[in-house]
Protein backbone atom coordinates (compact mmCIF):
# COMPACT_ATOMS: atom_id res chain seq x y z
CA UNK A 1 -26.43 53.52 -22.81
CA UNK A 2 -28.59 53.80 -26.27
CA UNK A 3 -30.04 51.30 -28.65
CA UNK A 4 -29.46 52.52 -31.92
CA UNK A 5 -32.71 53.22 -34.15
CA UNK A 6 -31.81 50.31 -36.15
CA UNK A 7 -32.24 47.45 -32.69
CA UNK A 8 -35.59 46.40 -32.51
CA UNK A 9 -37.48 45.23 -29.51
CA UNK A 10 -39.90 42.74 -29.02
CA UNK A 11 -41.41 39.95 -26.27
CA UNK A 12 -41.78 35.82 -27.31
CA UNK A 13 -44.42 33.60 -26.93
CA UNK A 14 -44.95 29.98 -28.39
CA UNK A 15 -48.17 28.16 -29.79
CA UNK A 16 -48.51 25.86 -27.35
CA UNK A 17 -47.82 27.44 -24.25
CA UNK A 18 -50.78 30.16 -25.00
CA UNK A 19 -52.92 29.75 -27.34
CA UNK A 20 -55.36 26.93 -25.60
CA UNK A 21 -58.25 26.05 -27.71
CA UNK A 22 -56.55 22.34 -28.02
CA UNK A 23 -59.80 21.41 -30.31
CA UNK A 24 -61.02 24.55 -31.72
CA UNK A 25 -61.61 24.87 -35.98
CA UNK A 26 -60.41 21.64 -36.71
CA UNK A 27 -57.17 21.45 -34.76
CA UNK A 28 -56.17 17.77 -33.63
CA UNK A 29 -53.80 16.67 -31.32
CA UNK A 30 -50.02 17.72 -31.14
CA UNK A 31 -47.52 15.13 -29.03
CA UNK A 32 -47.64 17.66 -25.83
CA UNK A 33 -51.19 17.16 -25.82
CA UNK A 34 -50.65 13.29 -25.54
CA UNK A 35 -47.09 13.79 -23.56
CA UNK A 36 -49.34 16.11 -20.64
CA UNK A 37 -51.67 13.29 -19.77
CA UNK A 38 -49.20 10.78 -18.81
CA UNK A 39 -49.39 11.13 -15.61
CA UNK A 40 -46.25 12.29 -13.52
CA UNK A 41 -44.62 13.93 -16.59
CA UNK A 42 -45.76 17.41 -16.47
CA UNK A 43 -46.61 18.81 -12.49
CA UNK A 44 -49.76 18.89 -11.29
CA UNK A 45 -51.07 17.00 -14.05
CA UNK A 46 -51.59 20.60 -16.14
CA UNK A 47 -51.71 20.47 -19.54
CA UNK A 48 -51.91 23.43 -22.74
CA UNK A 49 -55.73 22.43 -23.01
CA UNK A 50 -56.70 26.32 -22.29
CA UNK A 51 -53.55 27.87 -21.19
CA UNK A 52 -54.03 31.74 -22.05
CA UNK A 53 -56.67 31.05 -24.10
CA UNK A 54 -55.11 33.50 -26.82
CA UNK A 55 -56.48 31.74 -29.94
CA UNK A 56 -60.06 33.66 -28.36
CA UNK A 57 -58.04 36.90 -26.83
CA UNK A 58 -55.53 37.20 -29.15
CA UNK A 59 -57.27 41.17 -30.11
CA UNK A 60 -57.32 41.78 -26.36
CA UNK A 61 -53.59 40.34 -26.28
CA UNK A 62 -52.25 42.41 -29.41
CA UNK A 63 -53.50 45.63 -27.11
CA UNK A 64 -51.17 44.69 -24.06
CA UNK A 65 -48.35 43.99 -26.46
CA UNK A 66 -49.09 47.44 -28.07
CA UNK A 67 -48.78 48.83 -24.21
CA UNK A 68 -45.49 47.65 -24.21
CA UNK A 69 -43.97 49.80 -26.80
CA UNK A 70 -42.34 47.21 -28.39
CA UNK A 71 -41.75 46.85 -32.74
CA UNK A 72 -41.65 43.17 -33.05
CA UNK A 73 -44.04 40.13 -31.72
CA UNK A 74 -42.37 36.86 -31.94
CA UNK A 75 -44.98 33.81 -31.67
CA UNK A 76 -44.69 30.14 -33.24
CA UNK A 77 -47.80 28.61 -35.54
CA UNK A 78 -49.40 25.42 -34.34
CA UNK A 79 -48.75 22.50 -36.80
CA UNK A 80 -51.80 20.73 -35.64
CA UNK A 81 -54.02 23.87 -36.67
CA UNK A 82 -52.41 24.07 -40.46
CA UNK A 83 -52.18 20.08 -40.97
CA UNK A 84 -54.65 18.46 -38.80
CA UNK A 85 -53.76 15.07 -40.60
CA UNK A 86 -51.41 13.52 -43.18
CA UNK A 87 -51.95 16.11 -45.61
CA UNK A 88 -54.92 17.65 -45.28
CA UNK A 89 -54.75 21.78 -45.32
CA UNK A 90 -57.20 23.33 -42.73
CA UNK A 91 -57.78 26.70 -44.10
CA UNK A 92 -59.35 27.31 -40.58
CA UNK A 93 -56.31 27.25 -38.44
CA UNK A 94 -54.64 29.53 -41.08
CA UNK A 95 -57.36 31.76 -40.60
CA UNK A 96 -56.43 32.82 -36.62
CA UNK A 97 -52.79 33.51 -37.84
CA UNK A 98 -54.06 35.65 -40.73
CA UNK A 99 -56.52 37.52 -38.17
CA UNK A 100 -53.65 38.02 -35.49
CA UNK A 101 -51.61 39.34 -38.06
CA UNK A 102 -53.55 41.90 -39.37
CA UNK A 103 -54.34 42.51 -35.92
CA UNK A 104 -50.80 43.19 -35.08
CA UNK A 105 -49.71 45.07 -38.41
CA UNK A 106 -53.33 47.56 -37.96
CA UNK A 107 -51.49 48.32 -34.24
CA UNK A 108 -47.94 48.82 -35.88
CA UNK A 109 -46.40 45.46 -34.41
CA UNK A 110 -44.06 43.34 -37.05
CA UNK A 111 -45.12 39.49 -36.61
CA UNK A 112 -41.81 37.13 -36.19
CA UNK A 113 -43.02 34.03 -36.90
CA UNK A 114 -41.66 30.70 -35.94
CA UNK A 115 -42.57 27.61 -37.30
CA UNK A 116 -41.74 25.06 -34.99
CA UNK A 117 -42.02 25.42 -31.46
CA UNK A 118 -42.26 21.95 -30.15
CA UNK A 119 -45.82 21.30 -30.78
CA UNK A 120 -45.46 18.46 -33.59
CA UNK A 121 -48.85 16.94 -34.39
CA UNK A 122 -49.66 13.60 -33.11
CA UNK A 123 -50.33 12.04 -36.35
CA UNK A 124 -47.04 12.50 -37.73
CA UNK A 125 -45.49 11.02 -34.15
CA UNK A 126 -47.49 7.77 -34.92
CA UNK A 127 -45.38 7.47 -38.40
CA UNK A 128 -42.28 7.79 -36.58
CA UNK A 129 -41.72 11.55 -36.10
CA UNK A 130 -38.71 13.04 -36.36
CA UNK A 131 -36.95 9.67 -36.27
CA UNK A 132 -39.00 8.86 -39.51
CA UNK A 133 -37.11 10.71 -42.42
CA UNK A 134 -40.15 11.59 -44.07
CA UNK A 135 -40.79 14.16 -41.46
CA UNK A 136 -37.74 16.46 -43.30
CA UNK A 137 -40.74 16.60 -46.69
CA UNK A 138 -43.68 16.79 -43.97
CA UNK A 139 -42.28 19.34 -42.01
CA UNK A 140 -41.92 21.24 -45.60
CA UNK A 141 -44.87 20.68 -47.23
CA UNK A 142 -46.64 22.57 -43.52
CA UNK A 143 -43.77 24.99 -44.20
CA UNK A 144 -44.16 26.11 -47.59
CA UNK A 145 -47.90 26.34 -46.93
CA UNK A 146 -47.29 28.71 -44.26
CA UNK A 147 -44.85 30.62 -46.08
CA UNK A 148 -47.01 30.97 -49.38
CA UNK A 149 -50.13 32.16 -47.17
CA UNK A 150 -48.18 34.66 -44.84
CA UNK A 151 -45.21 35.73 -46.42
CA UNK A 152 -46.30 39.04 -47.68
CA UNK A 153 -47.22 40.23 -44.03
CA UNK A 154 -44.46 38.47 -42.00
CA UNK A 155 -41.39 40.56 -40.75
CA UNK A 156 -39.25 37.28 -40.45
CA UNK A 157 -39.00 33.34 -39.93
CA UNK A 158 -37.49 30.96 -37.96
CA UNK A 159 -37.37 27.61 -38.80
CA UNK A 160 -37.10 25.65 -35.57
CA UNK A 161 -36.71 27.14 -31.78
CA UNK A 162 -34.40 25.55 -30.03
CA UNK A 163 -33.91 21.59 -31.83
CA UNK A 164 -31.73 21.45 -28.78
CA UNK A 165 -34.81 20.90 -26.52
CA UNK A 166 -37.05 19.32 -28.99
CA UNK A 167 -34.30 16.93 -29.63
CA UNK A 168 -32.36 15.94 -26.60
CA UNK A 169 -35.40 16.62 -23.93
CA UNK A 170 -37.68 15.07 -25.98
CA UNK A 171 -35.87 11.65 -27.38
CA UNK A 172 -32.99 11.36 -24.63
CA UNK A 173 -33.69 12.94 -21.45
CA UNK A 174 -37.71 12.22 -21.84
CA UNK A 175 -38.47 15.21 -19.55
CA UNK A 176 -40.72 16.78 -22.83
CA UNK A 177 -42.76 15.32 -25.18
CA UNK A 178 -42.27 12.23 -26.66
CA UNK A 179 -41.31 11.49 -23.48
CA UNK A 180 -38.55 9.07 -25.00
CA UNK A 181 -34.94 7.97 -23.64
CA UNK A 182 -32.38 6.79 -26.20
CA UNK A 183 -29.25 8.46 -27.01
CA UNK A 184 -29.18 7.72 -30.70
CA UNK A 185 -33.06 8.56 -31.52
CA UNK A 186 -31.63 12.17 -29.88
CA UNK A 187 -29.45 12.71 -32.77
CA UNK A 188 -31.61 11.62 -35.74
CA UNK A 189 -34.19 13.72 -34.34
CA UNK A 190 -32.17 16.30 -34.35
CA UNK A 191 -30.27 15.63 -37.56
CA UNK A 192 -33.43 15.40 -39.11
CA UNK A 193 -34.38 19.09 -38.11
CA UNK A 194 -30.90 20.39 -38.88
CA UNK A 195 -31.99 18.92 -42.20
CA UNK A 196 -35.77 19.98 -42.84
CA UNK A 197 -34.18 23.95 -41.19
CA UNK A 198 -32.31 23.57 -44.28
CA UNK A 199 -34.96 22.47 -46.59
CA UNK A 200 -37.10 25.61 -45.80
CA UNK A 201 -34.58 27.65 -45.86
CA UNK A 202 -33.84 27.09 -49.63
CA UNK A 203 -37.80 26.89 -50.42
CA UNK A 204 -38.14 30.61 -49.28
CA UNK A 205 -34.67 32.12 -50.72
CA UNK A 206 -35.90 30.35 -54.32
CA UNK A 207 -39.11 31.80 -53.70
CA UNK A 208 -39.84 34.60 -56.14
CA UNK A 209 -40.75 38.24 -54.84
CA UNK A 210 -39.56 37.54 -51.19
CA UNK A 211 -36.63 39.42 -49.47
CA UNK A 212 -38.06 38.30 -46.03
CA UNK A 213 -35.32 37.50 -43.69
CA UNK A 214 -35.18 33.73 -42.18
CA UNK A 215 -32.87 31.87 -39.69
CA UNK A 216 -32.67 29.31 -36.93
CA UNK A 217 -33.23 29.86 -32.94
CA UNK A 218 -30.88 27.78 -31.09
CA UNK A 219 -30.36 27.72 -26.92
CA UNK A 220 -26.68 28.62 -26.49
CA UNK A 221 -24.80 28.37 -22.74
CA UNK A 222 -21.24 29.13 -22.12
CA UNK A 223 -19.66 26.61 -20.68
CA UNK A 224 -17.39 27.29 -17.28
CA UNK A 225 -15.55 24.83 -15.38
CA UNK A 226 -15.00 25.09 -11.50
CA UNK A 227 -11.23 24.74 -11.85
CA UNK A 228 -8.59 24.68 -14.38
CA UNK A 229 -7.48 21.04 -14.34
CA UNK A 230 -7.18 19.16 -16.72
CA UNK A 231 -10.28 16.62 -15.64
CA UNK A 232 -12.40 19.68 -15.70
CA UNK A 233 -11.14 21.41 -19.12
CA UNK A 234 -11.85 18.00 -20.60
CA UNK A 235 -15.71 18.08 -18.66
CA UNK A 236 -15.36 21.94 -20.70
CA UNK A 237 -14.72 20.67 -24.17
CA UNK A 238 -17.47 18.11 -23.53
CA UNK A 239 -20.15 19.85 -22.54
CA UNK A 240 -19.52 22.53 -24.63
CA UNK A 241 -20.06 19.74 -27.63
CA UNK A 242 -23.07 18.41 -26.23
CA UNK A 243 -24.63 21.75 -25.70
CA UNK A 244 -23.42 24.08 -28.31
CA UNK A 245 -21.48 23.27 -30.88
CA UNK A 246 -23.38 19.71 -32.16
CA UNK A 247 -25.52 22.52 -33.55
CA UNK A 248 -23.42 25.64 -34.43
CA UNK A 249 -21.25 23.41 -36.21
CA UNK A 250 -23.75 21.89 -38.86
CA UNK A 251 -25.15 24.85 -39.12
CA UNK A 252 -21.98 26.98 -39.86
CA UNK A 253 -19.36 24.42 -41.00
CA UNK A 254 -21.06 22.23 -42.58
CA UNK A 255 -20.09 19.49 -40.38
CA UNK A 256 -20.48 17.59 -36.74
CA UNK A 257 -17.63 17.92 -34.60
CA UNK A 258 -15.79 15.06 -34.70
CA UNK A 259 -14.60 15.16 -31.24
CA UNK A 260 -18.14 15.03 -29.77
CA UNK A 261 -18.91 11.96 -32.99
CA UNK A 262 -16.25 10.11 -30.39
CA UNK A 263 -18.62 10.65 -27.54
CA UNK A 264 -21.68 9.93 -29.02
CA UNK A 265 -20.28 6.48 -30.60
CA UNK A 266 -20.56 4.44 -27.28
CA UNK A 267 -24.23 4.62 -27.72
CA UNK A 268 -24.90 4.95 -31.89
CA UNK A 269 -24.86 1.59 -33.67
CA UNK A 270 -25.53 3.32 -37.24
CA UNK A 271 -24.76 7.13 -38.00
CA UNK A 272 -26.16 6.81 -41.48
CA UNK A 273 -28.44 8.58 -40.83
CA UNK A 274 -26.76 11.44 -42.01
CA UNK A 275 -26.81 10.71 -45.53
CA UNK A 276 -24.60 12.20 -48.23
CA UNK A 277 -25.43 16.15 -48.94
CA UNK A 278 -27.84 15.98 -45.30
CA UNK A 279 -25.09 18.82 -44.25
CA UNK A 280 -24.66 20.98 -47.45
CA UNK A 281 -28.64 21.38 -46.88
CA UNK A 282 -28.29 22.05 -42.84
CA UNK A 283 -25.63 24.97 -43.18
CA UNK A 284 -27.79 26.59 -46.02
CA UNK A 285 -26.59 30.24 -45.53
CA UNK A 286 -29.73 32.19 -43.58
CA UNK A 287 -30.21 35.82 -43.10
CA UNK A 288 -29.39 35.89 -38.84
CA UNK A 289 -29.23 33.44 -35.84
CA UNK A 290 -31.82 33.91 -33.09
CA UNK A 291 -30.34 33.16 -29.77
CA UNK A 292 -31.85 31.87 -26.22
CA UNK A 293 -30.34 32.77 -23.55
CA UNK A 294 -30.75 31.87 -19.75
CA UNK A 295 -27.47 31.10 -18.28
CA UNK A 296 -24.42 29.49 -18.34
CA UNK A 297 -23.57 26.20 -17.61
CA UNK A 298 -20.85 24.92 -15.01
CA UNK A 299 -19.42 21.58 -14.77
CA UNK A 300 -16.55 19.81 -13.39
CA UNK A 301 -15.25 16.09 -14.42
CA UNK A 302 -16.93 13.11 -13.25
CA UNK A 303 -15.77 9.59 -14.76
CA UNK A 304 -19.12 8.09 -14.22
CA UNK A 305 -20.83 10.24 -16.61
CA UNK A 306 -20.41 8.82 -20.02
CA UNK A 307 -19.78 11.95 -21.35
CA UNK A 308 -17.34 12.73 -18.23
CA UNK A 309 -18.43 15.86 -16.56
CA UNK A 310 -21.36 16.52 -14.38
CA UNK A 311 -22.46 20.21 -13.11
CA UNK A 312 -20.59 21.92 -10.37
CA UNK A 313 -21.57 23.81 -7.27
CA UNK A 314 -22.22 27.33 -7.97
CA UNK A 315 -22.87 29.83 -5.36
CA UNK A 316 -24.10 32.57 -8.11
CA UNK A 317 -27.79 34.37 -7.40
CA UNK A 318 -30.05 32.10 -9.23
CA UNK A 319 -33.56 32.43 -10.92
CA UNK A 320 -36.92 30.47 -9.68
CA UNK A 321 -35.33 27.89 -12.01
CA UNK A 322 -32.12 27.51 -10.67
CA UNK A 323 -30.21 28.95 -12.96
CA UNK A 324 -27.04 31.17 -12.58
CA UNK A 325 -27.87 34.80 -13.28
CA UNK A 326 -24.93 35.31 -15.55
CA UNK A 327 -24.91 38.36 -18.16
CA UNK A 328 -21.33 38.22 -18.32
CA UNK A 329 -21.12 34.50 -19.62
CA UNK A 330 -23.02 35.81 -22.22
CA UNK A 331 -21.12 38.48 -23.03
CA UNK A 332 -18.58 35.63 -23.17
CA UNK A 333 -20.88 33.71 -25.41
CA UNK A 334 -21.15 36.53 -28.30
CA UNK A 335 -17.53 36.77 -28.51
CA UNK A 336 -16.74 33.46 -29.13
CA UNK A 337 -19.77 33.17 -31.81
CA UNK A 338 -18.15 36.28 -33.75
CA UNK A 339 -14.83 34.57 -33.32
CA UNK A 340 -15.59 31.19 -34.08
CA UNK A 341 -18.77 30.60 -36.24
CA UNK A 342 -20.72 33.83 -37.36
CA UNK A 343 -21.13 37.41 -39.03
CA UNK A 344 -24.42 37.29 -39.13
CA UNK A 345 -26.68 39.35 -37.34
CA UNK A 346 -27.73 37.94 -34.08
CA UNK A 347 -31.54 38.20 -32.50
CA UNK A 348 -31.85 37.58 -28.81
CA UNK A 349 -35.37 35.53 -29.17
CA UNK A 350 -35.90 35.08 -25.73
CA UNK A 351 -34.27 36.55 -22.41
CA UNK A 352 -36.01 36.57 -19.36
CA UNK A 353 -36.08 34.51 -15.70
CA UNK A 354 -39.04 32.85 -13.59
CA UNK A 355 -40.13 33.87 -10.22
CA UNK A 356 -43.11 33.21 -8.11
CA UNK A 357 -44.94 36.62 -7.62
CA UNK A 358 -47.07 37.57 -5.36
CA UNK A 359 -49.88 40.45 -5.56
CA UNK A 360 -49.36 43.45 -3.19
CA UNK A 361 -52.12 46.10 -3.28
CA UNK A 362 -53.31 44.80 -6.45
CA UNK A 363 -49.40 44.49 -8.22
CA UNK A 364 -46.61 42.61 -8.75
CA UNK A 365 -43.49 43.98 -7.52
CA UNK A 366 -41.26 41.53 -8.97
CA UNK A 367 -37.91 43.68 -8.53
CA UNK A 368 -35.64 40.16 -9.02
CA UNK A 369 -37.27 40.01 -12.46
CA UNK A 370 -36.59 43.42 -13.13
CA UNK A 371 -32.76 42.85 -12.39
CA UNK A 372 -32.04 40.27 -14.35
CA UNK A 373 -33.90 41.98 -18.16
CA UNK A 374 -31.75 45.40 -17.14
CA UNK A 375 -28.79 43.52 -16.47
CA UNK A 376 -28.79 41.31 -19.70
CA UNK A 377 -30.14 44.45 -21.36
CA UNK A 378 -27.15 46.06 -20.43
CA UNK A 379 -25.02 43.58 -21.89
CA UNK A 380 -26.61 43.53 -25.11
CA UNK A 381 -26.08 47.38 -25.28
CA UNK A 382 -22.44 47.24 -24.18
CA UNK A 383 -21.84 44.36 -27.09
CA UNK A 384 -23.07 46.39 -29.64
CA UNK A 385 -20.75 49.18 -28.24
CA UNK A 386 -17.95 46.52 -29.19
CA UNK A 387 -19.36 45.78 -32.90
CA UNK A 388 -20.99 42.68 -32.05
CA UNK A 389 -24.07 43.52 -33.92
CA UNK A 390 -27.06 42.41 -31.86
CA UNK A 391 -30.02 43.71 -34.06
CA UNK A 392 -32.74 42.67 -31.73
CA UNK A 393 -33.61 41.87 -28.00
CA UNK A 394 -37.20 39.70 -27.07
CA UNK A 395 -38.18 39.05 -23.58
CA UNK A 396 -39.70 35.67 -22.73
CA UNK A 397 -42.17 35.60 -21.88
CA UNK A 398 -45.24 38.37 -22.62
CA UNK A 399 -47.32 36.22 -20.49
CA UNK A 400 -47.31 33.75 -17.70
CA UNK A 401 -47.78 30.38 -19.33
CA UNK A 402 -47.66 26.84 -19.86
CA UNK A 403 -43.78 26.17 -19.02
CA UNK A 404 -43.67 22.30 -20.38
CA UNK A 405 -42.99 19.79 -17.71
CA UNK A 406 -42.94 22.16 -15.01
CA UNK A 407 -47.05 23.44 -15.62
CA UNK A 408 -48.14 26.59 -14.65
CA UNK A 409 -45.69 26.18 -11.52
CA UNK A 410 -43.20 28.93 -12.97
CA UNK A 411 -43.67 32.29 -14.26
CA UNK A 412 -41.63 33.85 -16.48
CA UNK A 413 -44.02 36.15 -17.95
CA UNK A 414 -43.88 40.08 -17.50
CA UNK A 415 -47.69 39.70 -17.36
CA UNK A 416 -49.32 38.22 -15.03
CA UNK A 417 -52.22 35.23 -16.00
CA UNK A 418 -54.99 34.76 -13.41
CA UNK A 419 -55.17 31.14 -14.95
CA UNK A 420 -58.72 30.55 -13.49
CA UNK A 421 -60.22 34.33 -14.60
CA UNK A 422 -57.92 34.67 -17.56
CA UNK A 423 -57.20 38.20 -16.21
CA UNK A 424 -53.93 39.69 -17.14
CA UNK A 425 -51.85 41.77 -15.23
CA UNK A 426 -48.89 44.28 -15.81
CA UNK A 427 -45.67 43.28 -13.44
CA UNK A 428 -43.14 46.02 -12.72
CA UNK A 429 -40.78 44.09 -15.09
CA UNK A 430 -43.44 44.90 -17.70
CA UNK A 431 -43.42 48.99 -16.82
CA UNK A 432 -39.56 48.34 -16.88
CA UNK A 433 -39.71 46.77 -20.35
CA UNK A 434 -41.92 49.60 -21.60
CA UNK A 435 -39.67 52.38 -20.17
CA UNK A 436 -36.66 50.75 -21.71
CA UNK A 437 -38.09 50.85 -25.22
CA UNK A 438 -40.11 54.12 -25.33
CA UNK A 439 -36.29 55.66 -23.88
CA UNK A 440 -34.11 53.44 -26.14
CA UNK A 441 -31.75 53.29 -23.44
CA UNK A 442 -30.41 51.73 -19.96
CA UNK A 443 -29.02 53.36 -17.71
CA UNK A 444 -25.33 52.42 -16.87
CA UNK A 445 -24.06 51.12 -13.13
């Protein structure tokens, strides 16, 4: 099966999880700098302190991305680094994104630039973060300056990577930074990026002289029941709520689904929050959506849950995660996105599965790896064979990195990282990759 010449190919990384240099040029602390040294919430105690140490390899790092064949080079820019404090530009931090730029564009790479990967700094978490409404206009004001200073040489924005995460991980599950557990600070945090998405949106479609494409990454999974009783198609409906639609549905409708309002009431005193024209400015029309995927999710009813439904027993292959290898689900998953919410183009930001790997005769034969990017691959190539108009396919992760609360534990890199030498290392999955996109095709079967 072909890609067209108009699908573009590319590999993800985030700020955080690479770049190290936690105090280098005038960066200051972001909130998974402070989150990391609690101890017991991230494994082993590791933290993002040097991580790849890209922010001082980044020229060695644009030549293995070059290896790889690939058009596009999706990375996030560190907050901390632009606005070290309360509004205070640090021309220095720009600096490394201007330098890996032109670094990429001199080796024919297109830089897809997201501005928020997780990594808010620490100063605006002690005014309130993003239950504090005034991070919509901070968030913005580091926006615009990014924008202004890179627009010319960027190939296209994203707002926020998965809210879902930031939001729900961060302020109700406290597994990621803040590291907080409340059910209502979940969904202003989350409203309030819906919100400031919105915001920068409009700032760079009224900008003059700029056609450069922007949109939104969120972390979709189809949801499948184990049976289909009535219990478990109401555990469906829920969890499809919670997981997808409490963002497709601001973003595209204009509106919260009111069925998953209901769930959410038990534990919201207030939902003023949202505040009168909040969700004209979150479904701001943008120029794609940028999709996530892993797997799906299965549940089954449980009455104990709040939310009634709890996951199910699946006896699917799984990733070093534990997640169902599921390229069907996904195919699933695009369907009912055409059908229900979008035209737009969609970007597959990040696709890819963790492993542990092991060296044999100096490489890393990590043939499960390789499965599941040709399989999903293939799926994206048999979609677009159906119309569904998937412009562009990016496989997380270019390198073995930081991987939040779990450390340097798992690997989902096509790269290997020698985290003590720094060396890097080409997987099979990597000489895969690189096949794939000097061929433009997968093979079928």
């Amino acid at each position: 099966m072909k890609f067209d010449s108009g699908f573009t190919f590319g590999t993800s990384t985030s700020s955080y999880q690479i770049e190290g240099a936690v105090s280098q040029d005038g960066r200051t602390p972001s909130i998974w700098d402070t989150f990391s040294r609690i101890p017991g919430k991230v494994m082993n105690a590791d933290n993002g302190d040097v991580a790849c140490d890209h922010y001082n390899r980044y020229k060695e790092d644009v030549q293995y991305i070059k290896e790889l064949g690939v058009e596009k080079y999706r990375f996030s820019i560190a907050w901390p680094r632009i606005f070290p404090r309360e509004g205070e530009y640090n021309p220095l931090g720009m600096d490394f994104y201007k330098r890996l730029i032109k670094e990429l564009i001199e080796n024919d790479i297109k830089p897809v630039v997201t501005l928020y990967h997780w990594d808010m700094p620490q100063w605006a978490y002690d005014k309130g973060g993003w239950l504090n409404r005034e991070s919509i206009q901070w968030f913005l004001d580091y926006a615009q300056v990014v924008i202004d200073e890179l627009d010319a040489d960027v190939d296209s924005w994203i707002t926020h990577n998965e809210p879902w995460c930031a939001a729900f991980l961060g302020y109700q599950t406290g597994v990621h930074a803040p590291g907080h557990a409340d059910v209502e600070e979940s969904l202003i945090a989350a409203h309030h990026m819906l919100v400031s998405h919105g915001e920068v949106v409009r700032y760079l479609k009224n900008k003059k002289q700029s056609d450069t494409p922007i949109g939104i990454t969120l972390n979709l999974s189809p949801i499948e029941t184990v049976s289909n009783d009535y219990n478990d198609l109401i555990a469906l409906t829920n969890a499809d709520g919670y997981q997808n639609r409490w963002f497709l549905d601001p973003i595209f409708k204009g509106d919260y689904p009111s069925d998953v309002i209901n769930l959410f009431s038990t534990f919201v005193n207030d939902f003023s929050f949202i505040q009168q024209g909040d969700l004209d400015i979150a479904s701001t029309p943008t120029d794609f959506l940028g999709i996530n995927y892993y797997s799906r999710g299965l549940v089954e009813f449980s009455s104990k849950d709040p939310f009634l439904y709890k996951a199910g027993f699946s006896d699917y292959e799984k990733t070093g995660m534990g997640w169902d290898i599921s390229p069907e689900a996904f195919k699933d998953l695009i369907y009912r996105l055409r059908e229900d919410y979008t035209t737009l183009p969609i970007v597959i930001t990040e696709n890819g599965a963790a492993y542990p790997d092991e060296f044999e005769h100096g490489e890393i034969h990590d043939v499960k790896r390789v499965d599941y990017i040709k399989k999903h691959l293939k799926a994206v190539a048999e979609l677009n064979t159906k119309g569904m108009n998937i412009s562009g396919y990016f496989v997380w992760s270019l390198f073995d990195n930081f991987e939040w609360a779990f450390g340097y534990d798992k690997r989902f890199g096509i790269i290997h990282v020698d985290f003590k030498t720094q060396k890097r290392t080409l997987k099979e999955s990597a000489k895969f990759y690189k096949d794939v996109v000097k061929s433009r095709s997968i093979e079928e079967g």
